[in-house]
Protein backbone atom coordinates (compact mmCIF):
# COMPACT_ATOMS: atom_id res chain seq x y z
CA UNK A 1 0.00 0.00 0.00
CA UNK A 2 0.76 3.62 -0.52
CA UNK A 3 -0.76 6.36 0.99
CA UNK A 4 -2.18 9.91 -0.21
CA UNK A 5 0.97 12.11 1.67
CA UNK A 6 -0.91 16.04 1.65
CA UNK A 7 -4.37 17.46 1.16
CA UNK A 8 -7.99 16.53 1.33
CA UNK A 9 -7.29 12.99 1.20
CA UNK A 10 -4.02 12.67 3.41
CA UNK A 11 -3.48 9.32 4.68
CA UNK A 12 -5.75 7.52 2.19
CA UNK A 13 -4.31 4.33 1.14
CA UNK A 14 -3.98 3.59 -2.38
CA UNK A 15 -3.28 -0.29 -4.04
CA UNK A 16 -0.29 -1.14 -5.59
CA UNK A 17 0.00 -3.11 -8.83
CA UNK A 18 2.24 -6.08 -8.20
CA UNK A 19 3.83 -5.92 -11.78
CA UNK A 20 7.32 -5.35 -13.20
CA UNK A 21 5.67 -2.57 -15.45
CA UNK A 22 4.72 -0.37 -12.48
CA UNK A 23 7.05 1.56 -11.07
CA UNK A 24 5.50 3.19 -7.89
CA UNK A 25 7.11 6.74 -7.42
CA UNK A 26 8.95 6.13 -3.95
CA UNK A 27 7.31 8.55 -0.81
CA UNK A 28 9.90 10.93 -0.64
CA UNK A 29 10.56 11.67 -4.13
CA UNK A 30 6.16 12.35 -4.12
CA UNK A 31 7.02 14.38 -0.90
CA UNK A 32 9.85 16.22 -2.44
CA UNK A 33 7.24 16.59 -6.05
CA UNK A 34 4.54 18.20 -4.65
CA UNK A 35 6.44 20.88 -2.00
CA UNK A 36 8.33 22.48 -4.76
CA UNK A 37 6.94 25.61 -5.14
CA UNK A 38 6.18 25.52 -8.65
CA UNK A 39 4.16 22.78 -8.10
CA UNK A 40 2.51 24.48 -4.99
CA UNK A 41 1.80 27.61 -6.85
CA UNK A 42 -0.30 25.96 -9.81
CA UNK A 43 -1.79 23.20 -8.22
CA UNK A 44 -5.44 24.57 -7.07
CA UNK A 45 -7.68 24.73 -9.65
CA UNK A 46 -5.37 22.94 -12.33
CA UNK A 47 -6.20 20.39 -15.12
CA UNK A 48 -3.74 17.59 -14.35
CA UNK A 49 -2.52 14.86 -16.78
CA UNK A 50 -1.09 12.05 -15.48
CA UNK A 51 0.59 10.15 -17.80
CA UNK A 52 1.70 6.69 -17.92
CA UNK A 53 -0.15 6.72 -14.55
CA UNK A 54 0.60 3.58 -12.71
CA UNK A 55 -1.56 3.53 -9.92
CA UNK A 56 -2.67 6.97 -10.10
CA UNK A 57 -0.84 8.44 -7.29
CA UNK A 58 0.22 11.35 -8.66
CA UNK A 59 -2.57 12.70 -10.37
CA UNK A 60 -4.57 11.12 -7.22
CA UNK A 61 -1.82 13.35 -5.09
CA UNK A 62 -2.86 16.66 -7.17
CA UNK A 63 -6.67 16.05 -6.80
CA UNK A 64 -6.40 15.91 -2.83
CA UNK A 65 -4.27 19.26 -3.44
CA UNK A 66 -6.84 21.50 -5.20
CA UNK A 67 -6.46 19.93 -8.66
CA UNK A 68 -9.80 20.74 -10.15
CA UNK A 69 -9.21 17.89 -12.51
CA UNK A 70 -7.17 14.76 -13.48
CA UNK A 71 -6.77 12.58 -16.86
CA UNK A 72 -4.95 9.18 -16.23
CA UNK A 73 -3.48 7.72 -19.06
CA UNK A 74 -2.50 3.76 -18.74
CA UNK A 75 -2.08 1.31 -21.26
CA UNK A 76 -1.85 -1.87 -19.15
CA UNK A 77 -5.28 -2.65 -18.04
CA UNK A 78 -4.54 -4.04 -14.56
CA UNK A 79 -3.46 -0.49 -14.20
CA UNK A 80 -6.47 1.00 -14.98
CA UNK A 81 -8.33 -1.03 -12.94
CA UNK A 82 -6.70 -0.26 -9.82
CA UNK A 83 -6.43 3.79 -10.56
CA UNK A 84 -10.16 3.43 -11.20
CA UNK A 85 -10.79 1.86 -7.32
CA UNK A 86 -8.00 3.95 -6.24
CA UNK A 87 -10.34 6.56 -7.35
CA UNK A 88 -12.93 5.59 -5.17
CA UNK A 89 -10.98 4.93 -2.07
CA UNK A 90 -10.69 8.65 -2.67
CA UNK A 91 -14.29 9.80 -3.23
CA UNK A 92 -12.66 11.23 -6.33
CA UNK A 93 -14.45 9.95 -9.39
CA UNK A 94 -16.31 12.26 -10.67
CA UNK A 95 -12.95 14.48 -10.75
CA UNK A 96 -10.92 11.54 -12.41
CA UNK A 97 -10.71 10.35 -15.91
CA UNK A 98 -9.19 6.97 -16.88
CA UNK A 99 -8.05 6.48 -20.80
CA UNK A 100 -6.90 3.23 -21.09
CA UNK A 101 -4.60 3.70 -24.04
CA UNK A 102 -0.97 3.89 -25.32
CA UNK A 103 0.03 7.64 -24.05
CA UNK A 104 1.06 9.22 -27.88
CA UNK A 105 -2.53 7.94 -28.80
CA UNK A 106 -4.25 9.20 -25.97
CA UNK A 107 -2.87 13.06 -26.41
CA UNK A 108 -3.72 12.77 -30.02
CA UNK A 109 -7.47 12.00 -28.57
CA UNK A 110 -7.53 14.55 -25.92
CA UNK A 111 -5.97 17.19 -28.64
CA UNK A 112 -9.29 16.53 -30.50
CA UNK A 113 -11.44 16.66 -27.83
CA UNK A 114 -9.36 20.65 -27.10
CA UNK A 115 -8.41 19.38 -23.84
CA UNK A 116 -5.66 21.49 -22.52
CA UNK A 117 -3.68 21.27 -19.29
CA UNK A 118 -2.06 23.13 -16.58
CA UNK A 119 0.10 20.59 -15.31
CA UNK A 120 1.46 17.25 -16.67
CA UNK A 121 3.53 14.73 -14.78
CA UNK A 122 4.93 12.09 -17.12
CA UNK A 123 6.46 8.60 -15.63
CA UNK A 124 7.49 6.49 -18.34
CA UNK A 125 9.20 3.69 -18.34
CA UNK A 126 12.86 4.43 -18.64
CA UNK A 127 13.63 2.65 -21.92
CA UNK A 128 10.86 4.48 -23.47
CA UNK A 129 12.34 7.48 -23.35
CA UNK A 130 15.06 6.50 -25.64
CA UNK A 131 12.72 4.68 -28.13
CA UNK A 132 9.77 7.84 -27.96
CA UNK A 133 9.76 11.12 -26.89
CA UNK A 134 6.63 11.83 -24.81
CA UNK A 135 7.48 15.76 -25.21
CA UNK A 136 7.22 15.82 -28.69
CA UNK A 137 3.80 14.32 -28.77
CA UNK A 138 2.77 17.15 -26.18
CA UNK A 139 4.40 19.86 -27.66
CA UNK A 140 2.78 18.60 -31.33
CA UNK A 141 -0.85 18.49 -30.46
CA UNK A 142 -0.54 21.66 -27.68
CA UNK A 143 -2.64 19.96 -24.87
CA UNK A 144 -0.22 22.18 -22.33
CA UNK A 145 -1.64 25.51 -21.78
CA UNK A 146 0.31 28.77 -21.86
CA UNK A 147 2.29 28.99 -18.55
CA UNK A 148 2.24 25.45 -17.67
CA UNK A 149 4.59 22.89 -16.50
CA UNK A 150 5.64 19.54 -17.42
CA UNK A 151 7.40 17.20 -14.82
CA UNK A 152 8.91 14.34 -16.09
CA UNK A 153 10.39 11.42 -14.12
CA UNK A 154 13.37 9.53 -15.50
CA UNK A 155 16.85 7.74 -14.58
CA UNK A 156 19.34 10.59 -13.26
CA UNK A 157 21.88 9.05 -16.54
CA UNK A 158 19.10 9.71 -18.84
CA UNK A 159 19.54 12.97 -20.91
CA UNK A 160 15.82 14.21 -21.80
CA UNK A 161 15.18 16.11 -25.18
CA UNK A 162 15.07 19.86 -24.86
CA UNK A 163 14.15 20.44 -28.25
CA UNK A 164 10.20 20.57 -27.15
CA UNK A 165 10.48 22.78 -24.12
CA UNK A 166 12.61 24.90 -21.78
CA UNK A 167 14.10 22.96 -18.56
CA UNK A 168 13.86 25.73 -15.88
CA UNK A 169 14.51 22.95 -13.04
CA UNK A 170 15.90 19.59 -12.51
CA UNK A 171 16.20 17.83 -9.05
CA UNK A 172 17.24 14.09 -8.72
CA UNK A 173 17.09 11.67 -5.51
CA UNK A 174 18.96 8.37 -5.48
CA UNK A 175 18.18 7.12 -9.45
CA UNK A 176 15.56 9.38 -10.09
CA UNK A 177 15.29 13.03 -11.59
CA UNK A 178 12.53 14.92 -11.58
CA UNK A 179 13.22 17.52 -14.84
CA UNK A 180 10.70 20.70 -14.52
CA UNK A 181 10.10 22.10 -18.17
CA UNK A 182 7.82 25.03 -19.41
């Protein structure tokens, strides 16, 4: 189990997914995430996308923050299933959306549909990064509004394209780096 760390629903407990494509974002690194001030300064009221979601527990971690909104986007249905009841641990349904799809096809929907965010968090898996570039595929179908932030999760050896956006912050913690673009 992991638990809901700040906010409305502080000391919820979410379900893991006991598979070796989830890769739960350790506590502190979530703890570290969400008190950076420019996360703190544009999380009430934002339209969060949570991509390549896991179990939810960041976009779940911005809804119990003031996010008015959160889109999950999951390809592996196991996944989906337990951000959906991880949803409802949290009373938080109506304010979640779950796309079960691959995370390129998903912002080409959403780009359709006009849907434009404040905030995205993006965890891919770390060899993805190097085969697709989940920035480009943003930055292509504009579903980040003016003045908002991407936060992207990846191995600390892992150089992320800045063709797409500006990196105005970067902050790593054991294997992990949190890169911070606009």
């Amino acid at each position: 189990m992991i638990r809901v760390i700040g906010g409305a629903f502080r000391g919820r407990r979410l379900r893991l997914i006991r598979s070796p494509l989830v890769r739960p974002i350790p506590a502190k690194l979530k703890e570290t995430l969400f008190n950076i001030g420019l996360i703190q300064d544009m999380i009430k009221g934002a339209k969060v996308l949570d991509g390549f979601a896991g179990t939810g527990s960041i976009g779940i971690e911005a809804l119990s923050r003031g996010a008015e909104t959160a889109v999950f986007v999951e390809e592996l249905y196991a996944a989906v299933k337990i951000i959906k009841e991880n949803l409802a641990r949290c009373d938080a349904e109506d304010r979640g959306r779950v796309m079960h799809k691959e995370f390129n096809r998903a912002v080409i929907q959403l780009a359709k549909e006009e849907a434009a965010f404040d905030l995205v968090f993006l965890d891919p898996p770390y060899k993805l990064l190097d085969e697709r570039n989940p920035l480009k595929v943003i930055e292509k179908r504009k579903v980040l509004r003016k003045g908002g932030l991407i936060v992207l999760r990846h191995f600390f050896k892992t150089e992320p394209d800045k063709r797409y956006f500006r990196l105005i912050k970067a902050v790593t913690i054991g294997d992990d780096t949190l890169s911070f673009f606009s």
